[in-house]
N, C-alpha and C. Protein backbone atom coordinates (compact mmCIF):
# COMPACT_ATOMS: atom_id res chain seq x y z
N UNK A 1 0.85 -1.17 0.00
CA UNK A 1 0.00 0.00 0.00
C UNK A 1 0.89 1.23 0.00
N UNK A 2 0.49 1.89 -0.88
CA UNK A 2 1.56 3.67 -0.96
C UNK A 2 0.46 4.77 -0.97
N UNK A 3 0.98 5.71 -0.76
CA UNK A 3 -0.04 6.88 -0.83
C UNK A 3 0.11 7.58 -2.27
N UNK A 4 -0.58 8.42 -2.35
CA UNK A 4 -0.35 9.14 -4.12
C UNK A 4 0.59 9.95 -4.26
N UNK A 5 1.16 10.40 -3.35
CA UNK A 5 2.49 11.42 -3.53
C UNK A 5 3.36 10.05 -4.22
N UNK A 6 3.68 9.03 -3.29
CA UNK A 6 4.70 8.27 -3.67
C UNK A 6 4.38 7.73 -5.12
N UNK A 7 3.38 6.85 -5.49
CA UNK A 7 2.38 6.49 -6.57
C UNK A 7 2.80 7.22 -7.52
N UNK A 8 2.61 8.70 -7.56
CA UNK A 8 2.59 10.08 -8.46
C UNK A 8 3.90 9.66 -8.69
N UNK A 9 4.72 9.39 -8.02
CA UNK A 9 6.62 10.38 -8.31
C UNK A 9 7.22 9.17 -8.84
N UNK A 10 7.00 7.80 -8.32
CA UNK A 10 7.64 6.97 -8.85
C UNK A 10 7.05 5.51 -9.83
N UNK A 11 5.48 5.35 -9.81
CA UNK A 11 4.98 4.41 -10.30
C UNK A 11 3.88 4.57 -11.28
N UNK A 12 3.24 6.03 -10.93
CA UNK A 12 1.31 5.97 -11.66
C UNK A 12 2.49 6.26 -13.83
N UNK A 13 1.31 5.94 -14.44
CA UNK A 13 1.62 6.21 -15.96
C UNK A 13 1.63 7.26 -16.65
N UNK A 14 0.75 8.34 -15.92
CA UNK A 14 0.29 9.43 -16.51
C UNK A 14 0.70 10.54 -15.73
N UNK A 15 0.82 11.47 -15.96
CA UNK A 15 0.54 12.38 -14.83
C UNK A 15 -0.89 13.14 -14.11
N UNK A 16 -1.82 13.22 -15.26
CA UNK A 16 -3.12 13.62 -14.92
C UNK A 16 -3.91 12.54 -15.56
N UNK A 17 -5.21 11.74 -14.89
CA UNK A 17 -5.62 11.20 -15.99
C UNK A 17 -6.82 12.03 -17.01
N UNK A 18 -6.61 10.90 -18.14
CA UNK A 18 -7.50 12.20 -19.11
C UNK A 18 -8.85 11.43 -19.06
N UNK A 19 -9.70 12.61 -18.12
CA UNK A 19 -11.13 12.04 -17.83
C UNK A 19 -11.94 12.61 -19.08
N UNK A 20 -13.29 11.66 -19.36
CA UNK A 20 -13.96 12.46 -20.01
C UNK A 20 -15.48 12.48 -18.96
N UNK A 21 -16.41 13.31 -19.66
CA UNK A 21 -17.12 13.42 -19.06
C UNK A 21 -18.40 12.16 -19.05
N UNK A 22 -18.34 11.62 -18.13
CA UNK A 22 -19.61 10.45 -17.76
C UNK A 22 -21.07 10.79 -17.90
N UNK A 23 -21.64 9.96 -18.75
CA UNK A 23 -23.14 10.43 -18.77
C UNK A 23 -24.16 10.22 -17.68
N UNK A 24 -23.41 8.97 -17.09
CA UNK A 24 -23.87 8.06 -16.35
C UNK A 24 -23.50 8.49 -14.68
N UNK A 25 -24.51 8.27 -13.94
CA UNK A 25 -24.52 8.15 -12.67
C UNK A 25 -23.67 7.09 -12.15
N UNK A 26 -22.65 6.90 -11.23
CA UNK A 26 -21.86 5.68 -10.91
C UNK A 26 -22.21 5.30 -9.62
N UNK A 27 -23.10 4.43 -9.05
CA UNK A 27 -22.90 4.15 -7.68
C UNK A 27 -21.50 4.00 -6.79
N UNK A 28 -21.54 4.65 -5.64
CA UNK A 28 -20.23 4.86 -4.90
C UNK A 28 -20.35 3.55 -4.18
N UNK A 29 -19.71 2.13 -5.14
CA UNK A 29 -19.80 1.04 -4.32
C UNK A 29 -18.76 0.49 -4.71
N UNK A 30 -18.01 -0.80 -4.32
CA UNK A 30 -16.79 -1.24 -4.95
C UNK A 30 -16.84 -1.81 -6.22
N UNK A 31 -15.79 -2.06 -7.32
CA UNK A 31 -15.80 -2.50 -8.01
C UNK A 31 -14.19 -3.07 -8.44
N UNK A 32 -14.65 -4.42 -8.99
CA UNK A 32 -13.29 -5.03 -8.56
C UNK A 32 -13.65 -5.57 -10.42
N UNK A 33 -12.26 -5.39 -10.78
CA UNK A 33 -11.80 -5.37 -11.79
C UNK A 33 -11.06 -6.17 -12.53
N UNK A 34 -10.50 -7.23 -11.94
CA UNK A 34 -9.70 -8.46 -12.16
C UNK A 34 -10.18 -9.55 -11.04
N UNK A 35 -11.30 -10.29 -11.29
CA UNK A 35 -11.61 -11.22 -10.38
C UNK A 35 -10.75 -12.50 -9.72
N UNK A 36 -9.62 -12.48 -10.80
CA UNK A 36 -8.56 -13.69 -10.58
C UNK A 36 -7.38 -13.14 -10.73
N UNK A 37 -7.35 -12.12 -10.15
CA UNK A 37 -5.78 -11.18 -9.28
C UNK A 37 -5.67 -11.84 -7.89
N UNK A 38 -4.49 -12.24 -7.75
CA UNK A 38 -3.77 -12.91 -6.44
C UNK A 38 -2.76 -11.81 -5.95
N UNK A 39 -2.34 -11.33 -6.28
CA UNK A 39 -1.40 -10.41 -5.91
C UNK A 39 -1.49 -8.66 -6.18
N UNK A 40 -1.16 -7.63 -5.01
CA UNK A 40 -1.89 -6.55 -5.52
C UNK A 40 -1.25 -5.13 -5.10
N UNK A 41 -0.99 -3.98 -5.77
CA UNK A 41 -0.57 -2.67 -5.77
C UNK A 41 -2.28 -1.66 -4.95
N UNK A 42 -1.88 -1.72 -3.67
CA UNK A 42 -2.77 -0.52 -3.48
C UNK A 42 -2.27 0.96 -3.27
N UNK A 43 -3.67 1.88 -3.69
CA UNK A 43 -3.26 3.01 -3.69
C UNK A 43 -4.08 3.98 -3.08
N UNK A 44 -3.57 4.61 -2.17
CA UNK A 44 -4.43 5.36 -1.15
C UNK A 44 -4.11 7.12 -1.70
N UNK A 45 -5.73 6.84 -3.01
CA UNK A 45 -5.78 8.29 -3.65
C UNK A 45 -7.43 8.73 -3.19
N UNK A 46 -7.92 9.42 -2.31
CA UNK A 46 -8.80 10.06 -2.02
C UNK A 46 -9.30 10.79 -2.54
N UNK A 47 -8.62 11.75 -3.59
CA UNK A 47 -9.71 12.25 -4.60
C UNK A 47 -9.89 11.60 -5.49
N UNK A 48 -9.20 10.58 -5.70
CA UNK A 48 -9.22 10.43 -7.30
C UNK A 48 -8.19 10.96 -8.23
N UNK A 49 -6.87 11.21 -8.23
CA UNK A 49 -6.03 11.77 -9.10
C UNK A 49 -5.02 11.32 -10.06
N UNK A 50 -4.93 10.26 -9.48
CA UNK A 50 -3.95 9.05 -10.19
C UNK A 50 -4.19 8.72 -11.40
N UNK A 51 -2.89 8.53 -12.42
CA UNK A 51 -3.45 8.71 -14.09
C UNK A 51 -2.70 6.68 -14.03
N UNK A 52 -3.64 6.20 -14.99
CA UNK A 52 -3.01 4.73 -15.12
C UNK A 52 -3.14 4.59 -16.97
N UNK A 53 -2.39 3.53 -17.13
CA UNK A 53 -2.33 3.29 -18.54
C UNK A 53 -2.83 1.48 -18.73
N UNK A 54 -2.56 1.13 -17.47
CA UNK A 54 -2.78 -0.38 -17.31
C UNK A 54 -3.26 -0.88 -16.09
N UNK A 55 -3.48 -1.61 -15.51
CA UNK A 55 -4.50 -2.30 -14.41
C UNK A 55 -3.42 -2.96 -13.41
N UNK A 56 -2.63 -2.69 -13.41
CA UNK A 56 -1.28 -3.31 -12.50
C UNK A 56 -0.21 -2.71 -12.79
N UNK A 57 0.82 -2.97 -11.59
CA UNK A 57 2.42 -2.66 -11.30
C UNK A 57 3.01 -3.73 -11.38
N UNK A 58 3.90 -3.57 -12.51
CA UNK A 58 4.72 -4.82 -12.25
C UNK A 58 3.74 -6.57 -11.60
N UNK A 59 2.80 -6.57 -12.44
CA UNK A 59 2.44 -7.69 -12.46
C UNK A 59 0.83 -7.63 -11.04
N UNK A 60 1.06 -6.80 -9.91
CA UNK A 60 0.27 -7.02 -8.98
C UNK A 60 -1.07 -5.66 -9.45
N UNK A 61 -2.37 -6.25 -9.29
CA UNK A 61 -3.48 -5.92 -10.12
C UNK A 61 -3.22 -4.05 -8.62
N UNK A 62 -3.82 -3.37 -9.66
CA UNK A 62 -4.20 -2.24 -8.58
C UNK A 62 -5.02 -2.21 -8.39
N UNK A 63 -5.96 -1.53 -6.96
CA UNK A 63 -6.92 -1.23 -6.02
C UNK A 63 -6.99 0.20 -5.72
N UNK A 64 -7.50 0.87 -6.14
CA UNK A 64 -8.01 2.37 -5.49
C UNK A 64 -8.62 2.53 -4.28
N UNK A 65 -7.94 3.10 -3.22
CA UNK A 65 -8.99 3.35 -2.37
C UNK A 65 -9.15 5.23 -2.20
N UNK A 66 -10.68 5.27 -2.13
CA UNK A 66 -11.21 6.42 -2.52
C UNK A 66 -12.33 7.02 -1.56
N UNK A 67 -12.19 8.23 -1.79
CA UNK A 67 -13.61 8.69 -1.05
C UNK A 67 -15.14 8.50 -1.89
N UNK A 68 -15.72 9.13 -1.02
CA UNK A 68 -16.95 9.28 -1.61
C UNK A 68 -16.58 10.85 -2.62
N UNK A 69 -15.72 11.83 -2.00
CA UNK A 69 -15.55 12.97 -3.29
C UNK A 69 -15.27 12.50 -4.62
N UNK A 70 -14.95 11.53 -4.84
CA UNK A 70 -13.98 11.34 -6.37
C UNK A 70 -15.50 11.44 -7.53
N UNK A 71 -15.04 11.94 -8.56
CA UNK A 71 -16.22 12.25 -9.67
C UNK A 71 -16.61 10.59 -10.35
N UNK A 72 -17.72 10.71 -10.84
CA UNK A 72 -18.10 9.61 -11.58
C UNK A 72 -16.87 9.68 -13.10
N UNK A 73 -17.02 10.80 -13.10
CA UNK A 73 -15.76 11.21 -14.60
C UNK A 73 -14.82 9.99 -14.46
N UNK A 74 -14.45 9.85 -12.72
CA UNK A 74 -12.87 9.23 -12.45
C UNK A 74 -13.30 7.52 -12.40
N UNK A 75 -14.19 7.67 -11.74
CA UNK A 75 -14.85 6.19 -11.46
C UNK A 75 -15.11 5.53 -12.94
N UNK A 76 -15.66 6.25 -13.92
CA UNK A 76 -15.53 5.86 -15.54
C UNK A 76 -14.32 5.51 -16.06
N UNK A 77 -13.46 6.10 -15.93
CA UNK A 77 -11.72 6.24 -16.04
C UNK A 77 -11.25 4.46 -15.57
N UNK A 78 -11.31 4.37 -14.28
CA UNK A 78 -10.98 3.22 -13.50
C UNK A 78 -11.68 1.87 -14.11
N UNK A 79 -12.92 2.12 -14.42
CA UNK A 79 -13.41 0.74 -15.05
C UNK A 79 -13.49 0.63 -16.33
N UNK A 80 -13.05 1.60 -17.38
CA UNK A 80 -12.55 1.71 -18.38
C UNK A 80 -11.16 0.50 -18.57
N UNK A 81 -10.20 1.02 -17.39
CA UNK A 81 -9.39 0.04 -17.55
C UNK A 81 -9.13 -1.22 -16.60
N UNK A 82 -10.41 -1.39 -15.74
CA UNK A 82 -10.45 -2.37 -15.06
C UNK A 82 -9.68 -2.04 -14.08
N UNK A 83 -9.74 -1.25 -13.31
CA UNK A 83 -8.93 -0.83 -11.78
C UNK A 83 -9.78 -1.29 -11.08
N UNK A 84 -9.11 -2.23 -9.74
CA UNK A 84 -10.46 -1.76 -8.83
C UNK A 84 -10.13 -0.83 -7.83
N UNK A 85 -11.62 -0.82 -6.95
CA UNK A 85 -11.52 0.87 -6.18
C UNK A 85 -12.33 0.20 -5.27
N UNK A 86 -12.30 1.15 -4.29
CA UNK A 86 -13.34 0.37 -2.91
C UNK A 86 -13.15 2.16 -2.45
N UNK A 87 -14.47 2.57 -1.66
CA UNK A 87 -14.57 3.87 -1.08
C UNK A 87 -14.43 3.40 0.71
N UNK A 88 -13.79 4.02 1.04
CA UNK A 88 -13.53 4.22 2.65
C UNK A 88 -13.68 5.65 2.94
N UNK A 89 -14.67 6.26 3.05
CA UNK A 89 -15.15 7.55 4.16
C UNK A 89 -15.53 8.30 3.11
N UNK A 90 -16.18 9.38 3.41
CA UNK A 90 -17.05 10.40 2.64
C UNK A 90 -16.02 11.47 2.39
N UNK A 91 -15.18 12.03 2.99
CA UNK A 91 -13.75 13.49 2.63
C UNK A 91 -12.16 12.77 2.94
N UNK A 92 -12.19 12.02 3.75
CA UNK A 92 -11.30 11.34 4.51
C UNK A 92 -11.13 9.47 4.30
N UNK A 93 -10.04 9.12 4.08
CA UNK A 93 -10.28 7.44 4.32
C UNK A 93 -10.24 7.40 6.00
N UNK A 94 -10.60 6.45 5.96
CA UNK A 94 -10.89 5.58 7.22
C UNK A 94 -10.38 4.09 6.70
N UNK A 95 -9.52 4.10 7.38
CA UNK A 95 -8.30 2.81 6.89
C UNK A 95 -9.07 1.14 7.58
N UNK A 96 -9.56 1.50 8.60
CA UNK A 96 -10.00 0.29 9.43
C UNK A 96 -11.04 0.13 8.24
N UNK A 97 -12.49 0.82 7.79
CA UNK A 97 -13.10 0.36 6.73
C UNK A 97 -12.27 -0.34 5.31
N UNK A 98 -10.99 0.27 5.13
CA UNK A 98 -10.56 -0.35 3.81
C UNK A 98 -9.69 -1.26 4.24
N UNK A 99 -9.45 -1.42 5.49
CA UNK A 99 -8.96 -3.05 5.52
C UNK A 99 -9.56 -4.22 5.60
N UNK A 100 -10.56 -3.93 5.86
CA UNK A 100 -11.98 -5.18 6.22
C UNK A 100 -12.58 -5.18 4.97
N UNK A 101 -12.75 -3.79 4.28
CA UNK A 101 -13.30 -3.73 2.62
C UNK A 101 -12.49 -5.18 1.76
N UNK A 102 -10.94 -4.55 1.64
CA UNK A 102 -9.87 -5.19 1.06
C UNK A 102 -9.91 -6.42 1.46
N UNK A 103 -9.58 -7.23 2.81
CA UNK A 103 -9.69 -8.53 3.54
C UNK A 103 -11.25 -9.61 2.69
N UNK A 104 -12.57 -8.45 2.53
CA UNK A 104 -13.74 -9.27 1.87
C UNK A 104 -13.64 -9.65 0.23
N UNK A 105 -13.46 -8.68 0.36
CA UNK A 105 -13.19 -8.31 -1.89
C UNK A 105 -12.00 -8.79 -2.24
N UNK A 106 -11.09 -9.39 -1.61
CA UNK A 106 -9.55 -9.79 -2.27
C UNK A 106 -9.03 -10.74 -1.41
N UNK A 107 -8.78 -11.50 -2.13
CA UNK A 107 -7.30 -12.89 -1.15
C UNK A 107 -6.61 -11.53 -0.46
N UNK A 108 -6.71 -11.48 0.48
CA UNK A 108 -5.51 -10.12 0.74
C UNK A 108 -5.80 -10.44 2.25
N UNK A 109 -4.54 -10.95 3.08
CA UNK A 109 -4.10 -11.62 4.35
C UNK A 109 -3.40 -10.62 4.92
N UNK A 110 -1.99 -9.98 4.82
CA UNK A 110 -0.95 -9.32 4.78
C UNK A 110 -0.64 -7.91 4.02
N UNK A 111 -0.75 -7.29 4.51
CA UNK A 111 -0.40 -5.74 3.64
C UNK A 111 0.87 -5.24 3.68
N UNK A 112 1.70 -5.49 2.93
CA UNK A 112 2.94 -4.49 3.01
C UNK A 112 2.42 -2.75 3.05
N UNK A 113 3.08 -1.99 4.13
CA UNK A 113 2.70 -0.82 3.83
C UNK A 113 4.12 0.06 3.56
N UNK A 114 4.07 0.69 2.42
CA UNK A 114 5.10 1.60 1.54
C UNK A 114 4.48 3.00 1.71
N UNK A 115 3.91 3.37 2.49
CA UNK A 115 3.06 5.14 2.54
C UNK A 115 4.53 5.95 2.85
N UNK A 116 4.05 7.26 2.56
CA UNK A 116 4.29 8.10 3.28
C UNK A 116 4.49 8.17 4.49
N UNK A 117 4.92 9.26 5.42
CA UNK A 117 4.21 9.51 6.40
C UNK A 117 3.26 10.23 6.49
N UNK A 118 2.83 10.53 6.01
CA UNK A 118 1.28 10.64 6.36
C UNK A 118 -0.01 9.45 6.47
N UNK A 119 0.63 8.40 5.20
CA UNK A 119 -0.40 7.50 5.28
C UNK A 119 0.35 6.46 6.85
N UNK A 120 1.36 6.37 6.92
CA UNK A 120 1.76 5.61 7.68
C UNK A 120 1.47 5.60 8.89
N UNK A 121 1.28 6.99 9.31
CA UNK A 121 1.52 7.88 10.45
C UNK A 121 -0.67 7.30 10.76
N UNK A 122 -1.44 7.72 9.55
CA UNK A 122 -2.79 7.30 9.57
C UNK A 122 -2.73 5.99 10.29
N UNK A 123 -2.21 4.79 9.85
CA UNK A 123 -2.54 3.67 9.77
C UNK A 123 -1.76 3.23 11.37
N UNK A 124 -0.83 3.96 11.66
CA UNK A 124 -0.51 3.69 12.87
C UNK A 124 -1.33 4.76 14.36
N UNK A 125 -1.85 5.40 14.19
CA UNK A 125 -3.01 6.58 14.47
C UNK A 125 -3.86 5.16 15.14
N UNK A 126 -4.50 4.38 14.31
CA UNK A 126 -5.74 3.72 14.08
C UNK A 126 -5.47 2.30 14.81
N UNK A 127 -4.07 2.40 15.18
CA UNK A 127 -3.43 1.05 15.42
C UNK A 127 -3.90 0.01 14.58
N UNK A 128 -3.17 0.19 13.07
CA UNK A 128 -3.28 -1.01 12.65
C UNK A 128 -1.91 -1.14 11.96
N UNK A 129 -1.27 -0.95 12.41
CA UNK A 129 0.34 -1.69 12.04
C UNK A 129 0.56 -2.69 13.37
N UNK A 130 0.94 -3.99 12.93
CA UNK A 130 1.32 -4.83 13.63
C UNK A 130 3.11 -4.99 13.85
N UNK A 131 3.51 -4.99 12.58
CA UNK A 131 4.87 -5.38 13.00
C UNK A 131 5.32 -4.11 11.74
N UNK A 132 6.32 -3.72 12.20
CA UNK A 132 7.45 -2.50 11.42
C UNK A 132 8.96 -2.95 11.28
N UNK A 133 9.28 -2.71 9.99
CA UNK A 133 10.91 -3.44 9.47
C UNK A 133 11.04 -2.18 8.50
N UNK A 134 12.26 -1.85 9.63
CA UNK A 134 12.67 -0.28 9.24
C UNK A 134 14.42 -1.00 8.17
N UNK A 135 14.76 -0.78 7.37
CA UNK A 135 16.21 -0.39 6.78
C UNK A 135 17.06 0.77 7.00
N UNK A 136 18.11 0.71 7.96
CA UNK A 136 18.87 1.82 8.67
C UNK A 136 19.80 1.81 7.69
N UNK A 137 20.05 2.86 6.48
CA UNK A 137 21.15 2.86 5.47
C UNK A 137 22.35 4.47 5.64
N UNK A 138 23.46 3.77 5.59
CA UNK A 138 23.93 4.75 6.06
C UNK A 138 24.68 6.34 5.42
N UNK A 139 23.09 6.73 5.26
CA UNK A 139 23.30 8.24 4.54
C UNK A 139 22.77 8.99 5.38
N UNK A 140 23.13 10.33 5.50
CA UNK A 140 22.37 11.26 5.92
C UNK A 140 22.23 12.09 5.44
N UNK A 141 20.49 12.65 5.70
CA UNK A 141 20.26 13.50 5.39
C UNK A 141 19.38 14.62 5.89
N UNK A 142 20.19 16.01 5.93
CA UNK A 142 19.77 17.30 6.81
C UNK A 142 19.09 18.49 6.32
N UNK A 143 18.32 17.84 4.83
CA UNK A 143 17.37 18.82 4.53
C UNK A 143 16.27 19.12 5.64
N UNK A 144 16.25 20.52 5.08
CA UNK A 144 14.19 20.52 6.27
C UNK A 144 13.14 20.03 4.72
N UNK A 145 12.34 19.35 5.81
CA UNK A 145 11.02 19.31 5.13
C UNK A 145 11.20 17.52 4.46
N UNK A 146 12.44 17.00 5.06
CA UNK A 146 12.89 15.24 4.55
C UNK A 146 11.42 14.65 5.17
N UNK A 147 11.49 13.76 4.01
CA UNK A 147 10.61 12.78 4.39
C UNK A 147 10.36 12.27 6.07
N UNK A 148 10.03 11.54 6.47
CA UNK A 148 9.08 10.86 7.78
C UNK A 148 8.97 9.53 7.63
N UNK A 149 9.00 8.82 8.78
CA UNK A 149 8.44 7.29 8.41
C UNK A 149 7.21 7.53 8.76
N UNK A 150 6.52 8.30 9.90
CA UNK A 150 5.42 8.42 10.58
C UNK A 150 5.22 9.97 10.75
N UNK A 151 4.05 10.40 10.26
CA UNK A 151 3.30 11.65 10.39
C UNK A 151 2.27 11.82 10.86
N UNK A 152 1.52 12.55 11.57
CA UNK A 152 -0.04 12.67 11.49
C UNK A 152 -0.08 14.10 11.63
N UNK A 153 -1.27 14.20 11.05
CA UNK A 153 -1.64 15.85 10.42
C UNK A 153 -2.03 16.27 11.22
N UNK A 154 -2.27 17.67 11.16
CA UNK A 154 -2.67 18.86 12.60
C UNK A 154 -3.58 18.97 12.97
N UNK A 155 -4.79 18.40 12.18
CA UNK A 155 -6.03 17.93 11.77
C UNK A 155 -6.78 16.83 12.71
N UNK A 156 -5.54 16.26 12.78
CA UNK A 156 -6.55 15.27 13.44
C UNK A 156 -6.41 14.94 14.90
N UNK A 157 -6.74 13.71 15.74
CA UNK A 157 -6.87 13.72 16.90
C UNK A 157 -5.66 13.20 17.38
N UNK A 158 -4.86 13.49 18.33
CA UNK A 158 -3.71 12.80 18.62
C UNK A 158 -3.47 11.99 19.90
N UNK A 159 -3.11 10.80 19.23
CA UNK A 159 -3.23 9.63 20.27
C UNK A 159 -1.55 9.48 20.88
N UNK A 160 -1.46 8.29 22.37
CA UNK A 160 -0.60 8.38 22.55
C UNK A 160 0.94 7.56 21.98
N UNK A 161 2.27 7.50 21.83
CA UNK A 161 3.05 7.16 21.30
C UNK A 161 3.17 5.62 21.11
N UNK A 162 2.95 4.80 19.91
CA UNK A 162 2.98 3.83 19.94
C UNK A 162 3.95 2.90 20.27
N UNK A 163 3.91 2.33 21.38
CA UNK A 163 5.24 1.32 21.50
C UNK A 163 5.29 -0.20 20.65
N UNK A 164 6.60 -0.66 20.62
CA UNK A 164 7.26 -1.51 19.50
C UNK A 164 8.26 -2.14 20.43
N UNK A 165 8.30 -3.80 20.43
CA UNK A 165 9.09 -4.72 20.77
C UNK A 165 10.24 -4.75 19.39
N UNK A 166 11.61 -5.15 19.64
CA UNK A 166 12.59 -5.17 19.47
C UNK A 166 12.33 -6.54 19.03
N UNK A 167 12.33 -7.26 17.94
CA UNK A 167 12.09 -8.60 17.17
C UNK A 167 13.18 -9.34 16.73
N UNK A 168 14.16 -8.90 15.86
CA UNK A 168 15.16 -9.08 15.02
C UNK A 168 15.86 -8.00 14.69
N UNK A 169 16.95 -8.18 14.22
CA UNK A 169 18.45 -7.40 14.04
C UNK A 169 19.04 -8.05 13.07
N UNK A 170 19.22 -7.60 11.64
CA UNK A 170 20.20 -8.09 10.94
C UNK A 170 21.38 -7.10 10.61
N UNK A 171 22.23 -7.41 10.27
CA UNK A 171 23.66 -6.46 9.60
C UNK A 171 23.50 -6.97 8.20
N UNK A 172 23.17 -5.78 7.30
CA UNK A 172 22.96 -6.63 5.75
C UNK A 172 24.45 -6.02 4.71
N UNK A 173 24.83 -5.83 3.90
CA UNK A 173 25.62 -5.53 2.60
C UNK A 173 26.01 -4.00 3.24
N UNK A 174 27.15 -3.24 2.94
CA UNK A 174 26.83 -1.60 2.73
C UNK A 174 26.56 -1.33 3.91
N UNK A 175 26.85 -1.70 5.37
CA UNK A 175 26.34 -0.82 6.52
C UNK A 175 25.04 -0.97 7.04
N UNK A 176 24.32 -1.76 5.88
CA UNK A 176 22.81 -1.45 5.90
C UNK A 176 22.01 -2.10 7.35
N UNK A 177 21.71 -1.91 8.40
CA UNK A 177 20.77 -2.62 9.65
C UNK A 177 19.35 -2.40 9.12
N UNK A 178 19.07 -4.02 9.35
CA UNK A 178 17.34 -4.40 9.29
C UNK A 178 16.72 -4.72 10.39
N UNK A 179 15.86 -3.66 11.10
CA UNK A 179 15.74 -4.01 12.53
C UNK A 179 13.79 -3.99 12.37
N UNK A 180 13.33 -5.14 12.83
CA UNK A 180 12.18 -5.52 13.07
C UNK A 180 11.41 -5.41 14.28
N UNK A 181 10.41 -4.86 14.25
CA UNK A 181 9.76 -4.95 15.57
C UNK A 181 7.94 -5.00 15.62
N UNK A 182 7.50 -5.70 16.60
CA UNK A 182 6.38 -5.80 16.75
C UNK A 182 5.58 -4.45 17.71
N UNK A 183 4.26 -4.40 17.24
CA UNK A 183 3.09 -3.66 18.05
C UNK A 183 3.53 -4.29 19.64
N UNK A 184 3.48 -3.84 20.54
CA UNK A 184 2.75 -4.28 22.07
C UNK A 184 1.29 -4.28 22.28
């Protein structure tokens, strides 16, 4: 799972997609697009902005998750090329709905999560990260405004600091430490 900043910069096809206008009313319900996809690219785009050219990354089918804002224009777009999409919240996702959405509508056991921090920072907000496997590589960097593993916006309600058991420790190639840890 990635958020659309990341999606946008390093994976979506397009940069805008080119909507046309829908004649048609679209019910805001899921629609799943590859019924015999086992493996899967989700993408946590809330309006709707993400441009695609094909129905998967590198082989794993994509999943939209969306609000109720996104236009029927976009929802036309998506089943045009067989994306699927599932809506979690009316302005906002609500991640606990699109994991139970995702868990019904898809073989989908395990979520790798690749967000932002912001989406990360969401999903750990909500306590639903179980286990975290950080890669300690040894660069630094002292820009302002660097990325985050974990964010949450100013916006929202703030809960208290999540603690994490100490799991595993590897020393990999290059300096690199892979240190694993579980929820408490």
């Amino acid at each position: 799972m990635c958020g659309r900043v990341t999606l946008e910069k390093d994976f979506a096809d397009e940069e805008k997609p080119k909507l046309t206008k829908s004649r048609q009313r679209i019910p805001k319900k899921p629609f799943v697009g590859d019924i015999d996809a086992t493996s899967f690219a989700i993408a946590v785009d809330a309006k709707g902005k993400l441009g695609w050219k094909k129905n998967h990354l590198s082989g794993d089918h994509i999943i939209e998750l969306l609000t109720e804002q996104v236009s029927n224009s976009y929802l036309d777009y998506l089943q045009q090329r067989k994306i699927s999409y599932i809506f979690a919240g009316k302005k906002e996702i609500d991640f606990k709905s699109a994991l139970n959405q995702l868990a019904s509508l898809f073989p989908i056991k395990t979520i790798m999560l690749e967000g932002g921090g912001h989406v990360n920072g969401s999903l750990l907000k909500e306590g639903l990260i179980d286990e975290l496997s950080l890669l300690i590589i040894p660069i630094a960097d002292g820009t302002s405004n660097a990325p985050t593993t974990f964010e949450v916006s100013e916006y929202l309600q703030k809960k208290p600091a999540a603690h994490l058991r100490l799991t595993d420790v590897k020393k990999l190639q290059h300096g690199v430490l892979w240190l694993k840890y579980r929820a408490r």
